[in-house]
C-alpha atoms as a PDB file:
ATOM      1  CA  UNK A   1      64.728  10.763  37.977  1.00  0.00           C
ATOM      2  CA  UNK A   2      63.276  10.835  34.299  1.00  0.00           C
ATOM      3  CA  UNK A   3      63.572  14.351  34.113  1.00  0.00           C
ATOM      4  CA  UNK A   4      67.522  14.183  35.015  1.00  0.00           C
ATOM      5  CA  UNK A   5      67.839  11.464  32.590  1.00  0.00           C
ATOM      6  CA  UNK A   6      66.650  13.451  29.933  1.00  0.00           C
ATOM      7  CA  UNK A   7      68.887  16.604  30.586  1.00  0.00           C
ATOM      8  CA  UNK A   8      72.010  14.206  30.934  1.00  0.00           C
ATOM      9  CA  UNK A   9      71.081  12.368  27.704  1.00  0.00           C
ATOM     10  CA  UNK A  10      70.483  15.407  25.860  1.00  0.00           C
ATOM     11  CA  UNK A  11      74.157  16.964  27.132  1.00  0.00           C
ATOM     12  CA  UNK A  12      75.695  14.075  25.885  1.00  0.00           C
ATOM     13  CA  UNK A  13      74.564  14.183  22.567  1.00  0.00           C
ATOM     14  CA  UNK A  14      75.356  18.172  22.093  1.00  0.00           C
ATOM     15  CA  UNK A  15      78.758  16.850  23.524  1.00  0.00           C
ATOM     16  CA  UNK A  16      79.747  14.102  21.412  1.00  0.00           C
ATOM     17  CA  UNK A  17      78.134  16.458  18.349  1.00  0.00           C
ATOM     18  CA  UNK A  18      80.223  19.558  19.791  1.00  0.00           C
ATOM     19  CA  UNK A  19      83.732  17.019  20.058  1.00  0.00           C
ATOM     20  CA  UNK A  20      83.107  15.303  16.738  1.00  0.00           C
ATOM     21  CA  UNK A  21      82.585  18.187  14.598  1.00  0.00           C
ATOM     22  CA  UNK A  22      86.347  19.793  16.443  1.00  0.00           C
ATOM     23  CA  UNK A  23      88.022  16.473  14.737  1.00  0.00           C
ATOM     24  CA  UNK A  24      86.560  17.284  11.408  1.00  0.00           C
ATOM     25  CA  UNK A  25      83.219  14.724  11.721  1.00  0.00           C
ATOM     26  CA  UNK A  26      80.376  15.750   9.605  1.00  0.00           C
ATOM     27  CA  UNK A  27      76.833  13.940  10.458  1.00  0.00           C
ATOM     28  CA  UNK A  28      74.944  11.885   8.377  1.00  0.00           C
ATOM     29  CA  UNK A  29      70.946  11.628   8.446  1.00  0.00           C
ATOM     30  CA  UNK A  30      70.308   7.859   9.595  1.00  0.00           C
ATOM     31  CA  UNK A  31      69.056   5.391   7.498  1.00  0.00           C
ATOM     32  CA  UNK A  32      65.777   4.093   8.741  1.00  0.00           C
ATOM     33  CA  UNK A  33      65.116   1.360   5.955  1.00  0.00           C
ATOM     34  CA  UNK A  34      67.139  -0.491   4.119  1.00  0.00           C
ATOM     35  CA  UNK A  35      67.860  -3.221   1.268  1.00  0.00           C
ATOM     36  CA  UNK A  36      70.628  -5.061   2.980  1.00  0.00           C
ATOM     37  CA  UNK A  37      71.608  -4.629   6.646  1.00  0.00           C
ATOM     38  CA  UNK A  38      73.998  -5.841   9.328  1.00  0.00           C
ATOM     39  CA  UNK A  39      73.733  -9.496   9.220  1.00  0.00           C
ATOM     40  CA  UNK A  40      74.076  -9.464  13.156  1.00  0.00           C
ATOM     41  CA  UNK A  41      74.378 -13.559  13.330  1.00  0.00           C
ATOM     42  CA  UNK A  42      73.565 -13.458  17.312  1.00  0.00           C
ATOM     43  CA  UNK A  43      70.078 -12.094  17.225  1.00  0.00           C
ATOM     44  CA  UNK A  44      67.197 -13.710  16.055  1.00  0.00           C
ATOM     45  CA  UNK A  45      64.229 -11.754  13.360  1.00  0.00           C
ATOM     46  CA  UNK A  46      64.752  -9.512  11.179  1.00  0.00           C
ATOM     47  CA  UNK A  47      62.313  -6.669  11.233  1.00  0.00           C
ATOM     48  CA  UNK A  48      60.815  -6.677   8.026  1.00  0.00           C
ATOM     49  CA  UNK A  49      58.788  -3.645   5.587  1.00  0.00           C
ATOM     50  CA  UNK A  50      57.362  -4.960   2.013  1.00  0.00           C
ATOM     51  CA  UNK A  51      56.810  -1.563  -0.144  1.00  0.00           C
ATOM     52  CA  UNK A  52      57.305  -1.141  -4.072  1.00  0.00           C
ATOM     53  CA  UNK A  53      57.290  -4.627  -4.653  1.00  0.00           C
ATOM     54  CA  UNK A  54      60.149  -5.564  -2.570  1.00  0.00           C
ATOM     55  CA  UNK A  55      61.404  -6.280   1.168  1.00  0.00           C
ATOM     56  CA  UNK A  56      63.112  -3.336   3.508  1.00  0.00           C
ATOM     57  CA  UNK A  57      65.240  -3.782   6.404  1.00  0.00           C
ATOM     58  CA  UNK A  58      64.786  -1.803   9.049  1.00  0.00           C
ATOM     59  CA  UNK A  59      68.249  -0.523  10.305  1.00  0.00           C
ATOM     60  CA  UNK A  60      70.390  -2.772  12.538  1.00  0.00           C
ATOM     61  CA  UNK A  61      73.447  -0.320  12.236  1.00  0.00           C
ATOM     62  CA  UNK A  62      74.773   1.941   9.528  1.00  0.00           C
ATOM     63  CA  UNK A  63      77.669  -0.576   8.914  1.00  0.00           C
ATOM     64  CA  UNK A  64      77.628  -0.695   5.329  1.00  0.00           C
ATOM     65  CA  UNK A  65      76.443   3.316   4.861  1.00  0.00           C
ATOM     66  CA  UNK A  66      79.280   4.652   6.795  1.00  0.00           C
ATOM     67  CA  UNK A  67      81.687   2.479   4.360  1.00  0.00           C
ATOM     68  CA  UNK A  68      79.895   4.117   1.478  1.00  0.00           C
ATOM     69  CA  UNK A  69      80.031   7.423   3.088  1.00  0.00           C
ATOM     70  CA  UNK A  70      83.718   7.508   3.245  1.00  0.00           C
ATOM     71  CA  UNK A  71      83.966   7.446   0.337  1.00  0.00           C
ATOM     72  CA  UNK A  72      82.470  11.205  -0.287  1.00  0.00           C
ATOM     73  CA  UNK A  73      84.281  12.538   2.971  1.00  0.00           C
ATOM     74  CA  UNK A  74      87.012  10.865   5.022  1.00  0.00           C
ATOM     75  CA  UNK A  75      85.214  11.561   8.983  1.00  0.00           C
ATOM     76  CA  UNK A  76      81.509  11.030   9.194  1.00  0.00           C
ATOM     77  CA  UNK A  77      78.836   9.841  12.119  1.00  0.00           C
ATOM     78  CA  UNK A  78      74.947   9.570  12.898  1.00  0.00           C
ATOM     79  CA  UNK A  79      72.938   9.253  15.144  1.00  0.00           C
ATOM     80  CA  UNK A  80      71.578   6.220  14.144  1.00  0.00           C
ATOM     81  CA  UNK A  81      68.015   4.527  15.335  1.00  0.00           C
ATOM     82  CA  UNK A  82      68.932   0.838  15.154  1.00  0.00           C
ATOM     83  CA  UNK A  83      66.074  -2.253  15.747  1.00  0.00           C
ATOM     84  CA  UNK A  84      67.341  -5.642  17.057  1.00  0.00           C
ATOM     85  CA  UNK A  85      64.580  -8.109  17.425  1.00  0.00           C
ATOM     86  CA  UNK A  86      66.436  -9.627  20.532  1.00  0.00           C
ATOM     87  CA  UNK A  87      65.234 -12.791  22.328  1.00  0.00           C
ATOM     88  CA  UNK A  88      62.865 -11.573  25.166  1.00  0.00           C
ATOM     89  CA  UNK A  89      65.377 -13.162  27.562  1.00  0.00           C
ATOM     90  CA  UNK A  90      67.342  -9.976  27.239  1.00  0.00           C
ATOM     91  CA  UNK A  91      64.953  -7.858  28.743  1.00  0.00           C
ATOM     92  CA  UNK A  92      66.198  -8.802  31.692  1.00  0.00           C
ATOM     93  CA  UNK A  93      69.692  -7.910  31.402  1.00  0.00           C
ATOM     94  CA  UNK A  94      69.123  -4.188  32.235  1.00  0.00           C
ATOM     95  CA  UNK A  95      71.366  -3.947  28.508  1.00  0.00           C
ATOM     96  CA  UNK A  96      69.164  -4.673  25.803  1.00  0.00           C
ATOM     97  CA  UNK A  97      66.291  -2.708  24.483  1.00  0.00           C
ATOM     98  CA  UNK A  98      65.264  -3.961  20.446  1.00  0.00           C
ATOM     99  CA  UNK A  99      64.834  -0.057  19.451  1.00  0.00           C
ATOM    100  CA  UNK A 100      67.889   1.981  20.310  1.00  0.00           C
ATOM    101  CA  UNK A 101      70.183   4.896  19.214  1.00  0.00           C
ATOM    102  CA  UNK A 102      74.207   4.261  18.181  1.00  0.00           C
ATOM    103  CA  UNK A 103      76.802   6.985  17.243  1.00  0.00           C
ATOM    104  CA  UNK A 104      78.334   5.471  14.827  1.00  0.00           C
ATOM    105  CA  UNK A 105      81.415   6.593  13.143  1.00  0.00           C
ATOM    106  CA  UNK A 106      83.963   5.841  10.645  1.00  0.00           C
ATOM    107  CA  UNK A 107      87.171   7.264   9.509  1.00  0.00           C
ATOM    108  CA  UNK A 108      88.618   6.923   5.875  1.00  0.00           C
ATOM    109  CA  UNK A 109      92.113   5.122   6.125  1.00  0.00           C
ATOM    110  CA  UNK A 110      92.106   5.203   9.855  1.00  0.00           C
ATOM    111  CA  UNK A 111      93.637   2.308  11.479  1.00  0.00           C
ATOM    112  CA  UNK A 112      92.031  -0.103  14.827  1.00  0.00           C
ATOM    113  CA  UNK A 113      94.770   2.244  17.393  1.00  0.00           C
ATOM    114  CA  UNK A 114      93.379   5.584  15.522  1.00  0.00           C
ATOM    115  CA  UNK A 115      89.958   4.793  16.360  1.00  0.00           C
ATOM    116  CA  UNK A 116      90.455   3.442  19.565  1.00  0.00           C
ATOM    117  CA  UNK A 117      92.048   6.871  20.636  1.00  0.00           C
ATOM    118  CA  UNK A 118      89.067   8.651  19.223  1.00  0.00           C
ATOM    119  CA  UNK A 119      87.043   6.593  20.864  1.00  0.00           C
ATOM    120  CA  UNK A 120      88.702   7.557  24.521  1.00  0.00           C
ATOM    121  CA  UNK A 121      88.943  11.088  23.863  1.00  0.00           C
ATOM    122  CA  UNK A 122      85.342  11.252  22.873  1.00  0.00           C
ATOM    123  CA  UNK A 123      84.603  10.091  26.134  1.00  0.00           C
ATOM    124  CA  UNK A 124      86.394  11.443  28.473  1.00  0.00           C
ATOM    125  CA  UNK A 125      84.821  15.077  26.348  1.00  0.00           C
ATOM    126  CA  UNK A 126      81.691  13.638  27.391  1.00  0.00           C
ATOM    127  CA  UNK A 127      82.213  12.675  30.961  1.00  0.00           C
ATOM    128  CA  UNK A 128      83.813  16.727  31.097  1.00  0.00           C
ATOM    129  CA  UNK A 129      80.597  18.168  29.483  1.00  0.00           C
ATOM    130  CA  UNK A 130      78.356  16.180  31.650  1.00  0.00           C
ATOM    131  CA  UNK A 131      80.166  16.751  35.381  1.00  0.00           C
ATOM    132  CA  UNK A 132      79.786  20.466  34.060  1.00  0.00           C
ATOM    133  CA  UNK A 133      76.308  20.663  33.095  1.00  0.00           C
ATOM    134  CA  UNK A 134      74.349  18.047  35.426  1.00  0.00           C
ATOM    135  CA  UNK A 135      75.980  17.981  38.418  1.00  0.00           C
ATOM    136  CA  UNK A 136      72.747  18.833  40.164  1.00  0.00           C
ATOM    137  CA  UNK A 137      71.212  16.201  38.190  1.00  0.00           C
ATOM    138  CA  UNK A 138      73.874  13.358  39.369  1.00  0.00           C
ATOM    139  CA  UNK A 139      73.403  14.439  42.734  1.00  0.00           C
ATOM    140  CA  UNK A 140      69.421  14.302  42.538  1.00  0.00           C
ATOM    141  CA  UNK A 141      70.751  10.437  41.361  1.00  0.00           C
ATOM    142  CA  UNK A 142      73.166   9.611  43.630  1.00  0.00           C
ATOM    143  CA  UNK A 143      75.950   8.991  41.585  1.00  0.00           C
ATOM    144  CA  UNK A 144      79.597  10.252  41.549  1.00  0.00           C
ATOM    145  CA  UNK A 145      81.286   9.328  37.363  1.00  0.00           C
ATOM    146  CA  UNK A 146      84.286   6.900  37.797  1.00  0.00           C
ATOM    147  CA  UNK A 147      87.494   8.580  36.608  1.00  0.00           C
ATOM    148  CA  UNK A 148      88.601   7.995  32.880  1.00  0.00           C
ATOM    149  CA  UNK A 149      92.420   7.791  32.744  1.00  0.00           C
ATOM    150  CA  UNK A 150      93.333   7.331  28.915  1.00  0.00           C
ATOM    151  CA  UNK A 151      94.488   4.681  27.681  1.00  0.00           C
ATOM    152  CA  UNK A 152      92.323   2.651  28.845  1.00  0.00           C
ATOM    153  CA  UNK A 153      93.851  -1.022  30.009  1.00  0.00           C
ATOM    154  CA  UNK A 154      93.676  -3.852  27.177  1.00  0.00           C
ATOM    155  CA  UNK A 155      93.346  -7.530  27.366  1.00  0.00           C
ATOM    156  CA  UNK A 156      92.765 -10.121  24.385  1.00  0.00           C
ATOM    157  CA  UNK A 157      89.546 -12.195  23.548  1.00  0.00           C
ATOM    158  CA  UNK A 158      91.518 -15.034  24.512  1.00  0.00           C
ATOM    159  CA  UNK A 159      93.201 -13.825  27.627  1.00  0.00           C
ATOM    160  CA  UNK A 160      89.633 -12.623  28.423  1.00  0.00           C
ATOM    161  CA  UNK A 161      88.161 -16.026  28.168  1.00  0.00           C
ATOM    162  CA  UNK A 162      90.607 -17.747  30.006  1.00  0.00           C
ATOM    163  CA  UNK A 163      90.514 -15.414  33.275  1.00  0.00           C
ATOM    164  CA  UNK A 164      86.428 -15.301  32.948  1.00  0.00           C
ATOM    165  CA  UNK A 165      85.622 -17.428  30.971  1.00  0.00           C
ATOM    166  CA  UNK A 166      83.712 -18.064  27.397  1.00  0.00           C
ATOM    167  CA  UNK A 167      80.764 -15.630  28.751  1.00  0.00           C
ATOM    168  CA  UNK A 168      83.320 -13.020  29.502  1.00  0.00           C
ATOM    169  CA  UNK A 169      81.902  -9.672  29.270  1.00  0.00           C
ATOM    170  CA  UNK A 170      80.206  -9.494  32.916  1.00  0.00           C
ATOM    171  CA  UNK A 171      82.744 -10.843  35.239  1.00  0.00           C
ATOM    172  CA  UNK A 172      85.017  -8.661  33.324  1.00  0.00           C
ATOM    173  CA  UNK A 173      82.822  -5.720  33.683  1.00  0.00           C
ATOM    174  CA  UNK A 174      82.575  -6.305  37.028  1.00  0.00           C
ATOM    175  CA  UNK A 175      86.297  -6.733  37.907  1.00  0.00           C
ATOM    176  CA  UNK A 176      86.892  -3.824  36.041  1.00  0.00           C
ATOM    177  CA  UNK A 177      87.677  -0.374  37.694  1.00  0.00           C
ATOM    178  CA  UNK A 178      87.679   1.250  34.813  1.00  0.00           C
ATOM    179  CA  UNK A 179      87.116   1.132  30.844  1.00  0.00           C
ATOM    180  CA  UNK A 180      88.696  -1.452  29.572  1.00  0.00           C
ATOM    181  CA  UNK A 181      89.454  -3.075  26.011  1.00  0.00           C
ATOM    182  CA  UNK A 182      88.973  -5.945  24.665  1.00  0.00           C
ATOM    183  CA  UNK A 183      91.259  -6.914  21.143  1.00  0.00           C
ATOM    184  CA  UNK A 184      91.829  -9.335  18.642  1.00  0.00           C
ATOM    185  CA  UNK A 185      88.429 -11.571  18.286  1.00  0.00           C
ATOM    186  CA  UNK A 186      88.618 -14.596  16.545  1.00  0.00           C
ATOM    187  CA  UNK A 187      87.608 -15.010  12.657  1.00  0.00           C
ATOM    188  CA  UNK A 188      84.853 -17.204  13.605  1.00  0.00           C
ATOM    189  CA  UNK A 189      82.857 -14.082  16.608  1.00  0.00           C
ATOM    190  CA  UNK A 190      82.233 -11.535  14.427  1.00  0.00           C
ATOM    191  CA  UNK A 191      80.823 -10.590  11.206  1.00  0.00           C
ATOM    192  CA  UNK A 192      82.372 -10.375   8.069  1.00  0.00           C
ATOM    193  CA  UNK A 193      82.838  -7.111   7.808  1.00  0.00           C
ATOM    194  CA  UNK A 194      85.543  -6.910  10.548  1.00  0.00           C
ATOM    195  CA  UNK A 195      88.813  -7.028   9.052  1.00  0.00           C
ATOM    196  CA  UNK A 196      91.083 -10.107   9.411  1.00  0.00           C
ATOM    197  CA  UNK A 197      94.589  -9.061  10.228  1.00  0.00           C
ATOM    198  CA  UNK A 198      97.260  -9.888   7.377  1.00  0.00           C
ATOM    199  CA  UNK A 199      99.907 -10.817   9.513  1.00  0.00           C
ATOM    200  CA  UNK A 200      97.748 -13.446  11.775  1.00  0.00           C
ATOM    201  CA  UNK A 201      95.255 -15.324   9.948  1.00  0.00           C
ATOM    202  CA  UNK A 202      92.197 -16.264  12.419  1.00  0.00           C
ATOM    203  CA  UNK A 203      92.607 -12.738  13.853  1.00  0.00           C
ATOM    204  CA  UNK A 204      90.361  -9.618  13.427  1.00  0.00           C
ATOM    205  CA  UNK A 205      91.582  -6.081  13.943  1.00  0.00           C
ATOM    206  CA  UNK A 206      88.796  -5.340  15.974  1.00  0.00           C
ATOM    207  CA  UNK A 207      87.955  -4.443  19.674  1.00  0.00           C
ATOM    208  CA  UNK A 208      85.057  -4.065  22.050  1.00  0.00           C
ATOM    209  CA  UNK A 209      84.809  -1.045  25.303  1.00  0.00           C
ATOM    210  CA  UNK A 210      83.872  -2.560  28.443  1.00  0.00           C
ATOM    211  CA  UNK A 211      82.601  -0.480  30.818  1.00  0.00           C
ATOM    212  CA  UNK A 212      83.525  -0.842  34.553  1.00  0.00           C
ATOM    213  CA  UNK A 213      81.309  -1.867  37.548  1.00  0.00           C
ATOM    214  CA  UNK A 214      79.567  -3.833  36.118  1.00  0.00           C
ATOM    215  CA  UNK A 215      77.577  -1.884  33.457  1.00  0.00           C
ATOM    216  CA  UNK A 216      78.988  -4.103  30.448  1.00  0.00           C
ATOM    217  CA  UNK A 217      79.400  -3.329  26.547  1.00  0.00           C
ATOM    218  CA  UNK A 218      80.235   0.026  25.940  1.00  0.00           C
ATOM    219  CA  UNK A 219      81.427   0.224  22.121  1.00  0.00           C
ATOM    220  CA  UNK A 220      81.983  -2.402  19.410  1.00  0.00           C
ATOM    221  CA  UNK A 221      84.005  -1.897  16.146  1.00  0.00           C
ATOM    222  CA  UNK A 222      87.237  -2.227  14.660  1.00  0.00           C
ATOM    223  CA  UNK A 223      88.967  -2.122  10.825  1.00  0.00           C
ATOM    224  CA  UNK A 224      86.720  -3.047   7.707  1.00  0.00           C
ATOM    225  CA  UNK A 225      87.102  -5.517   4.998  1.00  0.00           C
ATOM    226  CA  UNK A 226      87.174  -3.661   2.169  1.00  0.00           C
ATOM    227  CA  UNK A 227      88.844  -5.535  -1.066  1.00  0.00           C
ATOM    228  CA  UNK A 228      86.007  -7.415  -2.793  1.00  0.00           C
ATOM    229  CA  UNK A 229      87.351 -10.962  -2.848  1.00  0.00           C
ATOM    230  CA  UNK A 230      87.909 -11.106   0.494  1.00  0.00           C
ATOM    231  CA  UNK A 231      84.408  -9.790   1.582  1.00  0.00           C
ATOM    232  CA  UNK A 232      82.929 -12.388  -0.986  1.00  0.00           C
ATOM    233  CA  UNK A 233      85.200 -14.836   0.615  1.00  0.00           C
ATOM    234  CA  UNK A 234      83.798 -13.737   4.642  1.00  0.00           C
ATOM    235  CA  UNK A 235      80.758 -13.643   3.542  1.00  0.00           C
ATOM    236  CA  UNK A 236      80.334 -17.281   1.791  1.00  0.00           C
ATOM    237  CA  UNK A 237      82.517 -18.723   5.330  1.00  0.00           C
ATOM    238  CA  UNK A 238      79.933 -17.650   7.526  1.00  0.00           C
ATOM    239  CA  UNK A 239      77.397 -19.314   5.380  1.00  0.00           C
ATOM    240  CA  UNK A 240      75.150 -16.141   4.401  1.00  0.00           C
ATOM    241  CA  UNK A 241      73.878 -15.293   0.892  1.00  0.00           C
ATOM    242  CA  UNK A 242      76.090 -13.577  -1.957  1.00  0.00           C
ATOM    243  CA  UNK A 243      73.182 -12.111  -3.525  1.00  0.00           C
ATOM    244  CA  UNK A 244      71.615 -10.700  -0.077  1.00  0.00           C
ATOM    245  CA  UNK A 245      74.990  -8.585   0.057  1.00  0.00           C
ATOM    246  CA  UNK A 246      75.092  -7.614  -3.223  1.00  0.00           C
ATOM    247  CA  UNK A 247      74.658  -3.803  -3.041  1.00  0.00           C
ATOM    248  CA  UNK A 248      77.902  -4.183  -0.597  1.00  0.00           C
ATOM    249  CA  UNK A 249      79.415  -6.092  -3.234  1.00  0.00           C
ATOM    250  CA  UNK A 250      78.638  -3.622  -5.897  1.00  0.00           C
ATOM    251  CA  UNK A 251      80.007  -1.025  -3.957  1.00  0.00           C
ATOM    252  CA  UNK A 252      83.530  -2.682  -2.809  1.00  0.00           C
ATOM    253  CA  UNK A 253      83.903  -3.384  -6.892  1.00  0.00           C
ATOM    254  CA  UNK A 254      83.365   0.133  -7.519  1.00  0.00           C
ATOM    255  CA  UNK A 255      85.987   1.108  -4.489  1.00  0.00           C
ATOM    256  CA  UNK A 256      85.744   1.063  -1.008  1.00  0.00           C
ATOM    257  CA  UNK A 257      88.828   2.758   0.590  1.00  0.00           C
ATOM    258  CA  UNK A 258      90.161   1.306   4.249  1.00  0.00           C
ATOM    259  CA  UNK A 259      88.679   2.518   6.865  1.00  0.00           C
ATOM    260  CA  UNK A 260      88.000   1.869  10.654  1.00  0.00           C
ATOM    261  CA  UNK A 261      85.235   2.613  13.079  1.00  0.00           C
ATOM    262  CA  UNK A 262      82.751   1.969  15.755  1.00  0.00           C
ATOM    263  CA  UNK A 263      79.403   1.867  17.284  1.00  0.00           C
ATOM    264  CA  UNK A 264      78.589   2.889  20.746  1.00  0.00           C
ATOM    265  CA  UNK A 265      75.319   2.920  22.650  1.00  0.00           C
ATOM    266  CA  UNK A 266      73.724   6.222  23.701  1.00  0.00           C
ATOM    267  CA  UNK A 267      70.829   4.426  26.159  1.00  0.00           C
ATOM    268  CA  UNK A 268      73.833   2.245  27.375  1.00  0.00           C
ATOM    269  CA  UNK A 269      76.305   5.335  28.251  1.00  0.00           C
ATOM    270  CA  UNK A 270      73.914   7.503  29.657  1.00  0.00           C
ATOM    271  CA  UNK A 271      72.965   4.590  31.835  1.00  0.00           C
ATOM    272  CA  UNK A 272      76.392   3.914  33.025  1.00  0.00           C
ATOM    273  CA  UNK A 273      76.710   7.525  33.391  1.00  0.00           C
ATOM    274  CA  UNK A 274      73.596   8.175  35.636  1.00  0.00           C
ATOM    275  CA  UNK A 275      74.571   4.442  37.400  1.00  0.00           C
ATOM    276  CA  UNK A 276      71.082   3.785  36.625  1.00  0.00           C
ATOM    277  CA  UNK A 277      69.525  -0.412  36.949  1.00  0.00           C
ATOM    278  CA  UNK A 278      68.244  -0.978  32.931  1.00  0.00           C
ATOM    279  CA  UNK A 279      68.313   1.025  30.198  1.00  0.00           C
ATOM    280  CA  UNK A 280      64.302   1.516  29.898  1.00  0.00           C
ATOM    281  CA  UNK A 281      65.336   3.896  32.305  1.00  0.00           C
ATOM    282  CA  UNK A 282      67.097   6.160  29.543  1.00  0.00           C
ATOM    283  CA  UNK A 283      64.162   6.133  27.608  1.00  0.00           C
ATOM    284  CA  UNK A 284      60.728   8.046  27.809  1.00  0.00           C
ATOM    285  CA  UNK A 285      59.097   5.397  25.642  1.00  0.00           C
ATOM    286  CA  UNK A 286      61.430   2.387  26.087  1.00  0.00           C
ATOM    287  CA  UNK A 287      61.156  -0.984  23.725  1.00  0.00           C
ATOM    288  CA  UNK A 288      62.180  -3.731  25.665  1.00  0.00           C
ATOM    289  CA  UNK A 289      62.473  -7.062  24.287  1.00  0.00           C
ATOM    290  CA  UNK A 290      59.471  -9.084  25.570  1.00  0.00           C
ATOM    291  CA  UNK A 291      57.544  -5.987  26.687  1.00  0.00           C
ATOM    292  CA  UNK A 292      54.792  -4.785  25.220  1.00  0.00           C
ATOM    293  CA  UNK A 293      54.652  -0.770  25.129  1.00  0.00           C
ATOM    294  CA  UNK A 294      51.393   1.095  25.099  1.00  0.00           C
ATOM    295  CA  UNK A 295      53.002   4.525  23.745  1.00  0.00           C
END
């Protein structure tokens, strides 16, 4: 099985490289360490590097690069090695591993709809390149890829909650017969980053991917705040530090353009792809939170 996992994962990196660079995407080298980083309110420690007389970050995503990048050219991505100190709880969801890879892209002056097409189309590529490429490899596992049908179907955060309630995301995914979106999260569920629509306060222009049959969280992301005030405003409401954020700050008073974006989970897809149990699976040398690894 590992050695079908590998040729599937590595197909659907050349494919989402190969569709990305046809819109005009140019890749960025990750960022491995960092002086400010995703604040990520949900997860617990920060993973932590003292060199030069100061404190690094290591990665949690590329959030606040890919708004910098933008700035230089209007379409870029990475492959991006992100660490998550999760609660060892999650090791059990077959979801969560603390070290992972996320594509993560952004577009200059793209709006929430933009991305949300790109982020369908880059799929579906995908799902082609792979059925083309591995199909003795999902045979050898078993497993026949779900049809994609763009657009995918959307419901709100709200309606969401109310149909399956506040822990949504599983009974959704399992409901679900295919990809599905979920829209409009309230101020107070994401990070400060996310962009608050103008024309409904409490309201962010942002979105998650749910995959179907169960497999959960495909793809998180949505519009950026980008005028200074209101990202010092975000960030003082969710009670974090101005002067931990300053380097974003800095930036947005120097000019950040709009822009729009996600992140989506490369252990995660090929998973749902290969209809595989966990996502240690994916991996050679996994890191799952409350394992210990001995390569």
């Amino acid at each position: 099985m590992r050695k079908s996992l590998l040729k599937i994962t590595s197909v659907v990196l050349g494919a989402a490289r190969e569709f990305l660079a046809r819109q005009g995407f140019v890749e960025l080298l990750p960022v491995i360490l960092a002086p400010v980083t995703d604040p990520l309110r949900h997860t617990t420690d920060r993973a932590l590097v003292k060199a030069y007389g100061r404190e690094w970050h290591l990665t949690r995503s590329m959030i606040f690069h890919k708004q910098a990048a933008v700035r230089l050219w209007p379409r870029i991505f990475s492959f991006s090695p992100n660490i998550r100190l999760e609660p060892a709880e999650r090791g059990r969801t077959g979801r969560h591993l603390f070290e992972f890879v996320q594509l993560d892209l952004e577009m200059r002056e793209a709006s929430r709809e933009q991305v949300m097409e790109l982020g369908e189309q880059l799929l579906l590529f995908i799902f082609k390149q792979v059925e083309e490429e591995c199909s003795q490899e999902l045979a050898e596992l078993g497993r026949s890829l779900p049809p994609l049908n763009p657009p995918f179907p959307r419901i709100t955060y709200q309606q969401a909650q109310q149909e399956y309630g506040p822990e949504f995301e599983g009974p959704l995914s399992r409901a679900a017969s295919t990809p599905i979106w979920v829209v409009d999260f309230p101020l107070q569920a994401r990070e400060f980053y996310d962009r608050e629509d103008p024309t409904r306060p409490g309201i962010l222009l942002d979105m998650d991917l749910i995959y179907p049959q169960g497999f959960g969280e495909a793809l998180s992301g949505g519009e950026r705040e980008h005028q200074p005030e209101r990202i010092r405003k975000r960030i003082l409401a969710q009670g974090l530090s101005l002067r931990a954020y300053r380097p974003l700050l800095s930036l947005a008073e120097e000019g950040l353009p709009p822009s729009a974006g996600f992140g989506i989970g490369i252990e995660r897809l090929v998973r749902f792809i290969a209809g595989v149990d966990h996502v240690r699976e994916v991996r050679l040398f996994p890191r799952v939170p409350g394992e210990v690894s001995l390569l």
